[in-house]
C-alpha atoms as a PDB file:
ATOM      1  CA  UNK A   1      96.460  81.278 119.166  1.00  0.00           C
ATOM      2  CA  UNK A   2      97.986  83.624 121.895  1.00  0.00           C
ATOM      3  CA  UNK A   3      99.318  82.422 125.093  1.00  0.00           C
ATOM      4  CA  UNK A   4      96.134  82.627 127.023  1.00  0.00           C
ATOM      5  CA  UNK A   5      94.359  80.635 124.148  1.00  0.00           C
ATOM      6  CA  UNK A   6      92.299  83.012 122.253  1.00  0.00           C
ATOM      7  CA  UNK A   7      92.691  84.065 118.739  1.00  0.00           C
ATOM      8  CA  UNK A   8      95.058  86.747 117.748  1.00  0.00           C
ATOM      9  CA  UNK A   9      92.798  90.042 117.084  1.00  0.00           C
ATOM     10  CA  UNK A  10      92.277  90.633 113.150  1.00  0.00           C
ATOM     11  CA  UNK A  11      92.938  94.032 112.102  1.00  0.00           C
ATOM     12  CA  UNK A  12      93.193  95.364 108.980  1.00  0.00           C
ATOM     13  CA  UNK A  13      95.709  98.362 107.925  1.00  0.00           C
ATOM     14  CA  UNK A  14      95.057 101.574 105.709  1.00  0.00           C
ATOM     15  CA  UNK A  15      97.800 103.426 104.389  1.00  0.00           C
ATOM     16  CA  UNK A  16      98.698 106.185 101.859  1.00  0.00           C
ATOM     17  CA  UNK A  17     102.397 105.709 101.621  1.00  0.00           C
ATOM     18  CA  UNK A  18     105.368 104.178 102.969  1.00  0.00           C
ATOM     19  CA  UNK A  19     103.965 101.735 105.081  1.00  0.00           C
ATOM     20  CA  UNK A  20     106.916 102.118 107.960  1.00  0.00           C
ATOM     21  CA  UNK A  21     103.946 102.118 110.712  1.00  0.00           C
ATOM     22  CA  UNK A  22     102.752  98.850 108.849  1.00  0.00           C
ATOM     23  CA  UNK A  23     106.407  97.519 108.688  1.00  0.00           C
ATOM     24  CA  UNK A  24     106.543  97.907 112.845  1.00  0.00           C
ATOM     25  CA  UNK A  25     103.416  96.588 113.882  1.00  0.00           C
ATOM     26  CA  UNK A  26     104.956  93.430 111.737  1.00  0.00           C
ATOM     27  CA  UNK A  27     108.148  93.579 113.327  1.00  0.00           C
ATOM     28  CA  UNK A  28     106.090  93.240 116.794  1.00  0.00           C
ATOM     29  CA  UNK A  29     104.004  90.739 115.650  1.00  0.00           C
ATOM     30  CA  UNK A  30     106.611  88.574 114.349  1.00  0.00           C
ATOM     31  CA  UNK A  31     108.804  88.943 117.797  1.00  0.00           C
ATOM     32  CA  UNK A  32     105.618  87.668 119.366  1.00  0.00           C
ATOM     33  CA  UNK A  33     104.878  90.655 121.310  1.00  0.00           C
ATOM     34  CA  UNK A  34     101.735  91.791 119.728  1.00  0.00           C
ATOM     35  CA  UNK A  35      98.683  89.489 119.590  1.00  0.00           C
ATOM     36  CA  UNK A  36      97.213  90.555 116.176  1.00  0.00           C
ATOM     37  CA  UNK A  37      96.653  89.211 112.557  1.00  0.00           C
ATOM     38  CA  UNK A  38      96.850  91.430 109.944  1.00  0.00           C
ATOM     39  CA  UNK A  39      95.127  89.535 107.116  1.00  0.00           C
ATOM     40  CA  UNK A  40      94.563  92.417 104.381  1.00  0.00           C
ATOM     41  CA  UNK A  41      96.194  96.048 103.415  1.00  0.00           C
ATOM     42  CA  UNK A  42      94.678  98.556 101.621  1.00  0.00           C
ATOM     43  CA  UNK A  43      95.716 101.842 100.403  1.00  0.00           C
ATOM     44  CA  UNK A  44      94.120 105.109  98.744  1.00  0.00           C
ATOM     45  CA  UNK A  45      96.957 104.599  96.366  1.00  0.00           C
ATOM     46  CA  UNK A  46      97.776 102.263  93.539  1.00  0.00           C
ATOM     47  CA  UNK A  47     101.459 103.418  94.194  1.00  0.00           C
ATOM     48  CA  UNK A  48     101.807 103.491  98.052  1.00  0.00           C
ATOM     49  CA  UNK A  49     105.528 101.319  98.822  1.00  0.00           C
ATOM     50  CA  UNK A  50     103.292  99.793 101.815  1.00  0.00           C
ATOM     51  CA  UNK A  51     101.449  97.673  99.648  1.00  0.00           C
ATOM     52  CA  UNK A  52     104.491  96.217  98.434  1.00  0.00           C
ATOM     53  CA  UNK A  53     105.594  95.520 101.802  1.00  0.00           C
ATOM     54  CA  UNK A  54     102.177  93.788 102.784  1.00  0.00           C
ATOM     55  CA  UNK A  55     103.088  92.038  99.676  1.00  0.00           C
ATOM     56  CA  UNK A  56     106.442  90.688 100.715  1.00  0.00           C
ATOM     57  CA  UNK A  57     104.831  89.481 103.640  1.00  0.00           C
ATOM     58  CA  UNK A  58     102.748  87.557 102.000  1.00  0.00           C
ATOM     59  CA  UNK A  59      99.567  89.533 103.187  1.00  0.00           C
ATOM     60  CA  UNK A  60      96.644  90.390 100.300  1.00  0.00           C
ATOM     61  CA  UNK A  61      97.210  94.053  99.238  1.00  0.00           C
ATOM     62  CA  UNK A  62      94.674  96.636  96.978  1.00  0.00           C
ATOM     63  CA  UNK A  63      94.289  99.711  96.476  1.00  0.00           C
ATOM     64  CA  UNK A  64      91.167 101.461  96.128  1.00  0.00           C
ATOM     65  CA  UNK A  65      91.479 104.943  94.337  1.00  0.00           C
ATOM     66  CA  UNK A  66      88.798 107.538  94.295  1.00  0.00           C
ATOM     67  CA  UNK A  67      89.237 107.693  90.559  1.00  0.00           C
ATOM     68  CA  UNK A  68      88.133 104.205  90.064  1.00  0.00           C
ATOM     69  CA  UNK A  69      84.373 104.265  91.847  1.00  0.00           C
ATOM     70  CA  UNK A  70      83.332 107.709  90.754  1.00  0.00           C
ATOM     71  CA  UNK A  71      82.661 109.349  94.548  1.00  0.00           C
ATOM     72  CA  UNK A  72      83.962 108.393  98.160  1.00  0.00           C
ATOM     73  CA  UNK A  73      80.955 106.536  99.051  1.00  0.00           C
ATOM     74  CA  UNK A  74      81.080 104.782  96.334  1.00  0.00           C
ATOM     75  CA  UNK A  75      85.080 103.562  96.823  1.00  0.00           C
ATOM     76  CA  UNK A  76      84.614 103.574 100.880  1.00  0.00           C
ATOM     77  CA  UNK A  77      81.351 101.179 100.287  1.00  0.00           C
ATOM     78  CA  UNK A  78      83.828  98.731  98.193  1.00  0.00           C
ATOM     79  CA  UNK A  79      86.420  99.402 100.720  1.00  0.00           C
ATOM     80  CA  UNK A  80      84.707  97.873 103.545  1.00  0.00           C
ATOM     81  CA  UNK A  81      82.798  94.995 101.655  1.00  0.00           C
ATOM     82  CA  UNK A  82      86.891  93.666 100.709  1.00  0.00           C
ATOM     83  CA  UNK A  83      87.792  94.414 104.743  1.00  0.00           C
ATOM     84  CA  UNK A  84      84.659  92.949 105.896  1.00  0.00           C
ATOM     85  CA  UNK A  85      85.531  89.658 103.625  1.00  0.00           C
ATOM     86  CA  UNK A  86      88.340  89.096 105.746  1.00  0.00           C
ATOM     87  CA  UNK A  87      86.365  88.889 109.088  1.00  0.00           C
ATOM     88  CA  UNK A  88      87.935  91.924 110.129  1.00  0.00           C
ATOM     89  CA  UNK A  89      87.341  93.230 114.106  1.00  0.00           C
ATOM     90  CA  UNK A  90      89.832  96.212 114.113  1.00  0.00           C
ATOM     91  CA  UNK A  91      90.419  98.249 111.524  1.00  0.00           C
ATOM     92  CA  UNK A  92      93.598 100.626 111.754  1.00  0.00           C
ATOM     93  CA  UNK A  93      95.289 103.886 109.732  1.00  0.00           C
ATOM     94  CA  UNK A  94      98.422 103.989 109.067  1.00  0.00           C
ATOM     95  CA  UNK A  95      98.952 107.079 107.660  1.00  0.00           C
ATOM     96  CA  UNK A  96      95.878 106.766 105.395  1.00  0.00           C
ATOM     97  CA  UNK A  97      95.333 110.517 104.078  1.00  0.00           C
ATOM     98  CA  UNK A  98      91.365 110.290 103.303  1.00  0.00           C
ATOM     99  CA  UNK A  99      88.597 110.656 105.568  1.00  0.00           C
ATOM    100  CA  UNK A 100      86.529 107.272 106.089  1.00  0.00           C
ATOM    101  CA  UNK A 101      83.265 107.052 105.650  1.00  0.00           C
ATOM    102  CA  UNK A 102      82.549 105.066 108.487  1.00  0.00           C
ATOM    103  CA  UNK A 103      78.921 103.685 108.063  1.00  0.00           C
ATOM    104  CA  UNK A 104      79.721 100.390 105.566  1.00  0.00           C
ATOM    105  CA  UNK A 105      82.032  99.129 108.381  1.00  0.00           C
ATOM    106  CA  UNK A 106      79.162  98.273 110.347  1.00  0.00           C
ATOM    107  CA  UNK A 107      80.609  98.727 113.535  1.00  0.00           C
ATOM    108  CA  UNK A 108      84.037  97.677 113.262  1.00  0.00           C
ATOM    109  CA  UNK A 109      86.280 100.650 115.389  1.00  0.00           C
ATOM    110  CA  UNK A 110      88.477 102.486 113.462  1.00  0.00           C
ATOM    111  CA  UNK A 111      91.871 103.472 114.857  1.00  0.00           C
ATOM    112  CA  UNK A 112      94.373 106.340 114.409  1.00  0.00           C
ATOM    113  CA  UNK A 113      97.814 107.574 115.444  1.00  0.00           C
ATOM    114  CA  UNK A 114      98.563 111.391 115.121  1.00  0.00           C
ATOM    115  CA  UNK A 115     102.504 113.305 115.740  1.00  0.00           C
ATOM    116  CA  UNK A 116     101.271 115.576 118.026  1.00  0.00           C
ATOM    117  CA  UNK A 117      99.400 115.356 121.460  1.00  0.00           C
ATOM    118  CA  UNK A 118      95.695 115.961 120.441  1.00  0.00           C
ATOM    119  CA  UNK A 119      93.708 117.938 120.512  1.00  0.00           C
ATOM    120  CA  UNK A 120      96.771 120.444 119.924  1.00  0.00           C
ATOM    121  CA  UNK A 121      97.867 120.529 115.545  1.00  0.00           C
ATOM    122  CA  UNK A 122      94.576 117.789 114.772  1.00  0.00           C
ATOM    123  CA  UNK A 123      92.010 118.752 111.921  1.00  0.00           C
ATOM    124  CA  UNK A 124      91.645 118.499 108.761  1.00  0.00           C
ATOM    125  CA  UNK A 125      95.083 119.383 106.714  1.00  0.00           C
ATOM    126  CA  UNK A 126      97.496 118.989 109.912  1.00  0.00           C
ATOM    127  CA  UNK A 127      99.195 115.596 108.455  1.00  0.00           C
ATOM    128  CA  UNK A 128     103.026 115.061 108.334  1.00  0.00           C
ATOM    129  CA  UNK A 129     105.385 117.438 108.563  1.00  0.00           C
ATOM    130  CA  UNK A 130     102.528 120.049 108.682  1.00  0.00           C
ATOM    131  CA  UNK A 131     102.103 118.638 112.213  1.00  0.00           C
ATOM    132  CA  UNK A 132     105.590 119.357 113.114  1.00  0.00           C
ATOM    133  CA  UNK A 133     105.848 122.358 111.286  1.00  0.00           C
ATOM    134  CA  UNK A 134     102.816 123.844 113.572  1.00  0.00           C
ATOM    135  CA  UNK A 135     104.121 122.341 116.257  1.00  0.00           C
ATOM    136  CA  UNK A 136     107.743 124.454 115.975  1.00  0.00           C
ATOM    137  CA  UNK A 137     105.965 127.692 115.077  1.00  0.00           C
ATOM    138  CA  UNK A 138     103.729 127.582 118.203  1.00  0.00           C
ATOM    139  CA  UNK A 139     106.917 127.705 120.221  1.00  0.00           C
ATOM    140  CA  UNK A 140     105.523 124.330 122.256  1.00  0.00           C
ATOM    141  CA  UNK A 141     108.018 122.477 124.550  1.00  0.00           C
ATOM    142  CA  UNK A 142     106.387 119.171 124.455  1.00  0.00           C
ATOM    143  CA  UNK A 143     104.554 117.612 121.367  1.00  0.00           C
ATOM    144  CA  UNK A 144     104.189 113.666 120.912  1.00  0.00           C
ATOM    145  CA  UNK A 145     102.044 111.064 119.300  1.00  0.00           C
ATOM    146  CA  UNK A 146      98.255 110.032 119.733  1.00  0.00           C
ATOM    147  CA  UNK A 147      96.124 107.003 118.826  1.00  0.00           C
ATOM    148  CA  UNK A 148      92.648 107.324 119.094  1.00  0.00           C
ATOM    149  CA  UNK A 149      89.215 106.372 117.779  1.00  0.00           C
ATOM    150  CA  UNK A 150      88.073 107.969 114.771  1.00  0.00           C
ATOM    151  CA  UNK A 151      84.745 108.932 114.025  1.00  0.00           C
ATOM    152  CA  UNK A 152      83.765 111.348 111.202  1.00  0.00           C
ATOM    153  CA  UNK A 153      85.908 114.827 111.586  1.00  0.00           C
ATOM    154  CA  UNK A 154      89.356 114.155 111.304  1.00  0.00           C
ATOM    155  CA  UNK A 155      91.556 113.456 114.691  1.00  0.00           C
ATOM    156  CA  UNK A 156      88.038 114.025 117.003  1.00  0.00           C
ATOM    157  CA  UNK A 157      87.707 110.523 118.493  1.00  0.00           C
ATOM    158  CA  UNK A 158      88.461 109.292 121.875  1.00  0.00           C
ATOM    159  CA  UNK A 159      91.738 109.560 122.722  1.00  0.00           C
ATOM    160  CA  UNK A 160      92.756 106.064 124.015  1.00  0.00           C
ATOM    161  CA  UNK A 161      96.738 106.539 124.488  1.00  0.00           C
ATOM    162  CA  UNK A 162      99.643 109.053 124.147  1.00  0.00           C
ATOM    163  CA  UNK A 163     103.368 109.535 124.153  1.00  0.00           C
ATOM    164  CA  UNK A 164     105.174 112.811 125.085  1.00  0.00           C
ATOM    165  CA  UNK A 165     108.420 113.773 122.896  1.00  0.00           C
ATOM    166  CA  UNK A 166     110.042 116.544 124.194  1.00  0.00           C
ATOM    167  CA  UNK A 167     110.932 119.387 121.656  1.00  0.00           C
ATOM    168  CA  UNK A 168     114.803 120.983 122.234  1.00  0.00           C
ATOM    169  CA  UNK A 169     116.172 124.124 121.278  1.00  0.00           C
ATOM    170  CA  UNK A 170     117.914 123.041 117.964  1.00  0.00           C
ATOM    171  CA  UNK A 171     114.929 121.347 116.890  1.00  0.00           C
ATOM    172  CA  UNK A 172     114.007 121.312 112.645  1.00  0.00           C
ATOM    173  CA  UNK A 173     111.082 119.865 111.643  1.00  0.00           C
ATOM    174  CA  UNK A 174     112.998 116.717 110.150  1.00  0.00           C
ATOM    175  CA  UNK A 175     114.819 116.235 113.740  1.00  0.00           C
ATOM    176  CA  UNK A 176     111.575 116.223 115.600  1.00  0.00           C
ATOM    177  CA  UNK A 177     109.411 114.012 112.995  1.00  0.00           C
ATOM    178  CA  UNK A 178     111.948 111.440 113.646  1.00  0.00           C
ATOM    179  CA  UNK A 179     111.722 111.490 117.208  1.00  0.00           C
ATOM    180  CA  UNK A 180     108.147 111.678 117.133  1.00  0.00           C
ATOM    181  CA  UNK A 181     107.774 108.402 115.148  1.00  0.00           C
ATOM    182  CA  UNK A 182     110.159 106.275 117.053  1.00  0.00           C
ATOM    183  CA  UNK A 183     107.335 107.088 119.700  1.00  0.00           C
ATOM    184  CA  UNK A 184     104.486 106.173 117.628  1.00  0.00           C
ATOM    185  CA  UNK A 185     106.641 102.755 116.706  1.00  0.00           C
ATOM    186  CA  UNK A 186     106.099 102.309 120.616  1.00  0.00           C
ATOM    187  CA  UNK A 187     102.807 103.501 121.227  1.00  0.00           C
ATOM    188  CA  UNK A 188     100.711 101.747 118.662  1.00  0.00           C
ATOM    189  CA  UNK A 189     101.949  98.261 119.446  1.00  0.00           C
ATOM    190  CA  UNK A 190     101.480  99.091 123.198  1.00  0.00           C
ATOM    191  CA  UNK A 191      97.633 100.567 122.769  1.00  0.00           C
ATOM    192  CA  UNK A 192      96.639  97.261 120.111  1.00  0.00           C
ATOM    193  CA  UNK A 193      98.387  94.845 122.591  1.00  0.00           C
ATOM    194  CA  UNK A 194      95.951  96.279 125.177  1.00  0.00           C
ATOM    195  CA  UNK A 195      92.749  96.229 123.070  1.00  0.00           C
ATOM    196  CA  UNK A 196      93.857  92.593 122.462  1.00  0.00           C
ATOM    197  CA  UNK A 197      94.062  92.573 125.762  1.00  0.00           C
ATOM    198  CA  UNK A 198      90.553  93.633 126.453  1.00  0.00           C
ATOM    199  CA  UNK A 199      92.204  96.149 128.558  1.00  0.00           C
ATOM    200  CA  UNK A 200      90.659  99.369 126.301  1.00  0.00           C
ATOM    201  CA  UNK A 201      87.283  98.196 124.984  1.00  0.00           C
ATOM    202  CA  UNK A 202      86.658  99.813 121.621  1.00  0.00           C
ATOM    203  CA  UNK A 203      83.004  97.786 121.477  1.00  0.00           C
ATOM    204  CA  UNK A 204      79.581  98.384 122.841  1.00  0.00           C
ATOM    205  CA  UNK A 205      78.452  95.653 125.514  1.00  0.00           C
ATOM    206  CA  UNK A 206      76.909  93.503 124.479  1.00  0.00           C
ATOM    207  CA  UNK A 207      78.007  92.698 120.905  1.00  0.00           C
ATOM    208  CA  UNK A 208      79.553  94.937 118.613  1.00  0.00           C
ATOM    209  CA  UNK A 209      82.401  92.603 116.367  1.00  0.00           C
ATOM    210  CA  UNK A 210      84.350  91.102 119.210  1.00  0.00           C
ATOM    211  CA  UNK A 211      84.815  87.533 118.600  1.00  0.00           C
ATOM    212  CA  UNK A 212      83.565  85.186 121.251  1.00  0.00           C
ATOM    213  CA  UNK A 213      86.714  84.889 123.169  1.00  0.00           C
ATOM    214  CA  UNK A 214      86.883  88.923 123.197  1.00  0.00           C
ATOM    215  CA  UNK A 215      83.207  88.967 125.203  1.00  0.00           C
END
């Protein structure tokens, strides 16, 4: 239970990779600053190091791998079913590197954090260091981070928070990506805590999946 007496939000993670978003929002939650559960992990692949860190933290990791259902629908359907078993309200990426089909979830909100202030370097193949690498080229002063809804075209949604990161002179792409994600370690904790909150409202009135003490 969180200090005001109702139940930590549950949210589960998608990831492609590292898991070092994962790692932080774990980091927060176990300082007691962020009022989530994060019950289950899933990744797009069987290899991603972030299931292995859900894993050390004692949280139920699987991947689900296009190449084991046959078509996206098929794998997104069995996705959500496993994240819906889990009595999932929130549903976050992590760096997850496939487009979600967004209809099995039912309702549950989907989240996102993009390096770069959208809707400047968002779409579909702007990812990584392609972000940064766009970002440098275009001669901008100013990029960041953004988390926002996602619907179905990639970094679209409702933009519900952002961080500015200055770019300098003697900026390389590795430079700013690094300063750009010790921003996102700030700004996803800080945009969750306030959905938690009931601050942003991510659900229709009414219903949607908020638990009782979320109406």
């Amino acid at each position: 239970m969180t200090e005001d007496g109702a139940s930590p939000l549950r949210v589960a993670v998608l990831l492609s990779g590292g898991g070092r978003t994962l790692d932080n929002l774990l980091q927060w939650q176990a300082r007691g600053e962020l009022p989530i559960e994060i019950p289950c992990v899933a990744a797009n692949r069987s290899g991603a190091r972030g299931l292995s860190i859900a894993q050390e933290w004692g949280i139920p990791a699987r991947s689900f791998r296009l190449s084991d259902h046959g078509d996206r629908a098929t794998r997104d359907a069995a996705l959500w079913s496993w994240i819906r078993s889990y009595r999932i309200e929130l549903v976050i990426l992590a760096g997850y590197l496939a487009l979600l089909d967004l209809e099995p979830g039912e309702g549950i909100p989907v989240l996102n954090i993009h390096p770069s202030l959208l809707p400047r370097h968002g779409g579909q193949g702007y990812y990584g260091r392609r972000v940064h690498e766009a970002v440098l080229s275009a001669g901008d002063s100013v990029s960041g981070c953004t988390v926002h809804l996602v619907d179905e075209v990639f970094d679209r949604g409702r933009i519900l928070g952002q961080k500015e990161v200055p770019v300098l002179a003697d900026d390389d792409v590795d430079r700013l990506a690094h300063r750009v994600f010790e921003a996102e370690r700030q700004l996803y904790p800080e945009v969750l805590r306030a959905v938690a909150a009931g601050e942003i409202d991510l659900w229709p009135q009414g219903g949607g999946n908020r638990t009782p003490e979320r109406r």
